[in-house]
N, C-alpha and C. Protein backbone atom coordinates (compact mmCIF):
# COMPACT_ATOMS: atom_id res chain seq x y z
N UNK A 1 2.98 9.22 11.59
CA UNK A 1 3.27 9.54 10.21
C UNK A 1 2.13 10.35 9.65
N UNK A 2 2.17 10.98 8.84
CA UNK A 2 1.86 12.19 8.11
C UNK A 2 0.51 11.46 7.17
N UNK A 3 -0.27 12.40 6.49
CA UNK A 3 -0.86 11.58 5.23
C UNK A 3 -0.24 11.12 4.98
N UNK A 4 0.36 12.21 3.83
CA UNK A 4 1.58 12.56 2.74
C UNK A 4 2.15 11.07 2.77
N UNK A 5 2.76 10.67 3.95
CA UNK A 5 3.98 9.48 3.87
C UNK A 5 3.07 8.23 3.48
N UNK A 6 1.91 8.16 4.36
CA UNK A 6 1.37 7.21 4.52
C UNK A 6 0.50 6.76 2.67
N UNK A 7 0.27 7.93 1.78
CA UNK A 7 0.00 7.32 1.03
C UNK A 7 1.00 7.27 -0.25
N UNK A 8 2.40 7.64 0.51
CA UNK A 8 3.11 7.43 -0.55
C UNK A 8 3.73 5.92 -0.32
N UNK A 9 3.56 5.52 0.57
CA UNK A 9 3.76 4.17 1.18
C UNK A 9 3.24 2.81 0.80
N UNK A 10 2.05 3.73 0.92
CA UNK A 10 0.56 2.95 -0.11
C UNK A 10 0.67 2.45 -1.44
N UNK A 11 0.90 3.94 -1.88
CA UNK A 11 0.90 3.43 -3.35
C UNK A 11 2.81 2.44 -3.96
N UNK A 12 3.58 2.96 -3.28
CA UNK A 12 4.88 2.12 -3.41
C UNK A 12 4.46 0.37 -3.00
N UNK A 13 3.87 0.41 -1.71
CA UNK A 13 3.60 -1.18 -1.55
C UNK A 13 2.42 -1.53 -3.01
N UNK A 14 1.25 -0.84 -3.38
CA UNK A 14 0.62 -1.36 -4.46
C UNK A 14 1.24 -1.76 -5.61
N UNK A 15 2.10 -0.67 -5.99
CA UNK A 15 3.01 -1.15 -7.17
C UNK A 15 4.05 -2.20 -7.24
N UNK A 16 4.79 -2.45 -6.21
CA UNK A 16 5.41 -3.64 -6.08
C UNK A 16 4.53 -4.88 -5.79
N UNK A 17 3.41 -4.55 -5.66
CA UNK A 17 2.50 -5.70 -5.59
C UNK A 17 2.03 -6.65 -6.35
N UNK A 18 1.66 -5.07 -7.16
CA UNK A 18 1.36 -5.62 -8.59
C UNK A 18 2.47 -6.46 -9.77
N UNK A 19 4.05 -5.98 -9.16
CA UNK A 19 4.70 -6.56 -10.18
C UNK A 19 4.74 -7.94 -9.85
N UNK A 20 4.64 -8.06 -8.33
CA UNK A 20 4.83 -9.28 -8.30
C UNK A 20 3.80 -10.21 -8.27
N UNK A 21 2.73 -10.09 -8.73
CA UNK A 21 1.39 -10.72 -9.06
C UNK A 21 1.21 -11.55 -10.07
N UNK A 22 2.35 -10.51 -11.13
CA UNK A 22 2.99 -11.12 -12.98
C UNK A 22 3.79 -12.30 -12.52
N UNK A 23 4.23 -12.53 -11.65
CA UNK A 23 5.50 -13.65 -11.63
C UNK A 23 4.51 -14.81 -11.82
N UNK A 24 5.49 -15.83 -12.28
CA UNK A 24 5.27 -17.42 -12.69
C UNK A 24 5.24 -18.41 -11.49
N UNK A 25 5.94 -17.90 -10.61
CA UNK A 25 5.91 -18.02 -8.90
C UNK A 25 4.46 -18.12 -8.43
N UNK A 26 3.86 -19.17 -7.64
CA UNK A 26 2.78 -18.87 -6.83
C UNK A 26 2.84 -18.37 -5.33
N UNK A 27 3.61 -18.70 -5.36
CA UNK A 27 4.01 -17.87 -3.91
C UNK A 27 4.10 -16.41 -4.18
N UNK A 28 4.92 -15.99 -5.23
CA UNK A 28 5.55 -14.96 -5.20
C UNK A 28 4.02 -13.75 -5.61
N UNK A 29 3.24 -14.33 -6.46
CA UNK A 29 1.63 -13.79 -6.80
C UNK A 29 1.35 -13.76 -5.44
N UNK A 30 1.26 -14.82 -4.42
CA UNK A 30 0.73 -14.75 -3.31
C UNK A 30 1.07 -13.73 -2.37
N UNK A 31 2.47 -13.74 -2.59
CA UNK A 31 2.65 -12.23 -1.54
C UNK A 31 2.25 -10.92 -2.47
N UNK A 32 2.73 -10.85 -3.38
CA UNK A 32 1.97 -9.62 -4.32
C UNK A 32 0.33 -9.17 -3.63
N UNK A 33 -0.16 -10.07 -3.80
CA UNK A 33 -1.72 -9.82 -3.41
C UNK A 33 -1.71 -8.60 -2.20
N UNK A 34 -0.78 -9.85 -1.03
CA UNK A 34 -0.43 -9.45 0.43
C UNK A 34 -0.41 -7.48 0.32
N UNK A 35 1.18 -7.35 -0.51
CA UNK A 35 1.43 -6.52 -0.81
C UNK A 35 0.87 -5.15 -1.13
N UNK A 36 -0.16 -5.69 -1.72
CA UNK A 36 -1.14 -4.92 -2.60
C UNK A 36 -2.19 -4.54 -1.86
N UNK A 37 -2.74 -5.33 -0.91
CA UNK A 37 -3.68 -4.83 -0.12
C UNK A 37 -3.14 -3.82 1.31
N UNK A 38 -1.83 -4.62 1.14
CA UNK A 38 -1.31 -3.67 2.55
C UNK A 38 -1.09 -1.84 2.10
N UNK A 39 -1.02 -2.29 0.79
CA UNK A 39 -0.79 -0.47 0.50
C UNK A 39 -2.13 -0.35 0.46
N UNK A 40 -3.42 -1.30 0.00
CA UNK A 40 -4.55 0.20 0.36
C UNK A 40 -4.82 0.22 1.42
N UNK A 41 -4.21 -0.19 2.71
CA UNK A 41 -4.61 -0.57 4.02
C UNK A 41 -4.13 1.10 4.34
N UNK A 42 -2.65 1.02 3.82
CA UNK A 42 -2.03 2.17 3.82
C UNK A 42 -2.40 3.81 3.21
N UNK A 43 -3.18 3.59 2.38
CA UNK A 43 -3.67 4.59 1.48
C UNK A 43 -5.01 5.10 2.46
N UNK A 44 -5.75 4.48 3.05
CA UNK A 44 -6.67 4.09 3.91
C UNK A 44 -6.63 4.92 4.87
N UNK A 45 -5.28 4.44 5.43
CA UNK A 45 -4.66 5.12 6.51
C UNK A 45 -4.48 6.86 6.45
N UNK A 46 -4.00 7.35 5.51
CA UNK A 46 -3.52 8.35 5.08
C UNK A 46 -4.54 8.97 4.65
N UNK A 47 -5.46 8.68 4.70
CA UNK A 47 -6.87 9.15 4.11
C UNK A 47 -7.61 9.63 5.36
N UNK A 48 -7.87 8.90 6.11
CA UNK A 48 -8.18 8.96 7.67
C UNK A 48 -7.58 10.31 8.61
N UNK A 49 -6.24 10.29 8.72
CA UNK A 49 -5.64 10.66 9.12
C UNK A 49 -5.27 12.08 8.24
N UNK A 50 -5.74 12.53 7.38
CA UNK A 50 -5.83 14.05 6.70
C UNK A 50 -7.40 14.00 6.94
N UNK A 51 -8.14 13.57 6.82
CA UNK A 51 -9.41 13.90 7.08
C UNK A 51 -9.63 14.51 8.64
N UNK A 52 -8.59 13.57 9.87
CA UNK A 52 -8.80 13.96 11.23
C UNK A 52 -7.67 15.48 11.48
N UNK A 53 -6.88 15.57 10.52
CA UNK A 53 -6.68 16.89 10.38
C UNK A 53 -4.64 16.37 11.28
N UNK A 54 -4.56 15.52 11.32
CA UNK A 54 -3.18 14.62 11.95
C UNK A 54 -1.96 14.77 10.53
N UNK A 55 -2.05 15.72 9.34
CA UNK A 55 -0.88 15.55 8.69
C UNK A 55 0.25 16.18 9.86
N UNK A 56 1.23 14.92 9.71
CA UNK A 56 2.01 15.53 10.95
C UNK A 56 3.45 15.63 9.89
């Protein structure tokens, strides 16, 4: 995968992360977190990977 995808991926998993962080749910905060870090894992990614010159 491309930057491009990878940090649009990113930021889609952050934002659903975040909504679900608001819930009254502790579980449901709990995966939010999950969520949230996996997109900057993702953003990360996509960062890396335009830097190594791999937008594919």
């Amino acid at each position: 995968m491309g930057e491009f995808t990878e940090k649009v991926k990113g930021n889609t998993n952050e934002a659903i992360g975040n909504v679900k962080q608001q819930s009254g749910n502790p579980e449901t905060r709990a995966e939010g977190k999950k969520q949230e870090a996996k997109g900057e894992a993702q953003q990360l990614k996509g960062e890396v990977e335009g830097a190594l010159g791999n937008d594919i």
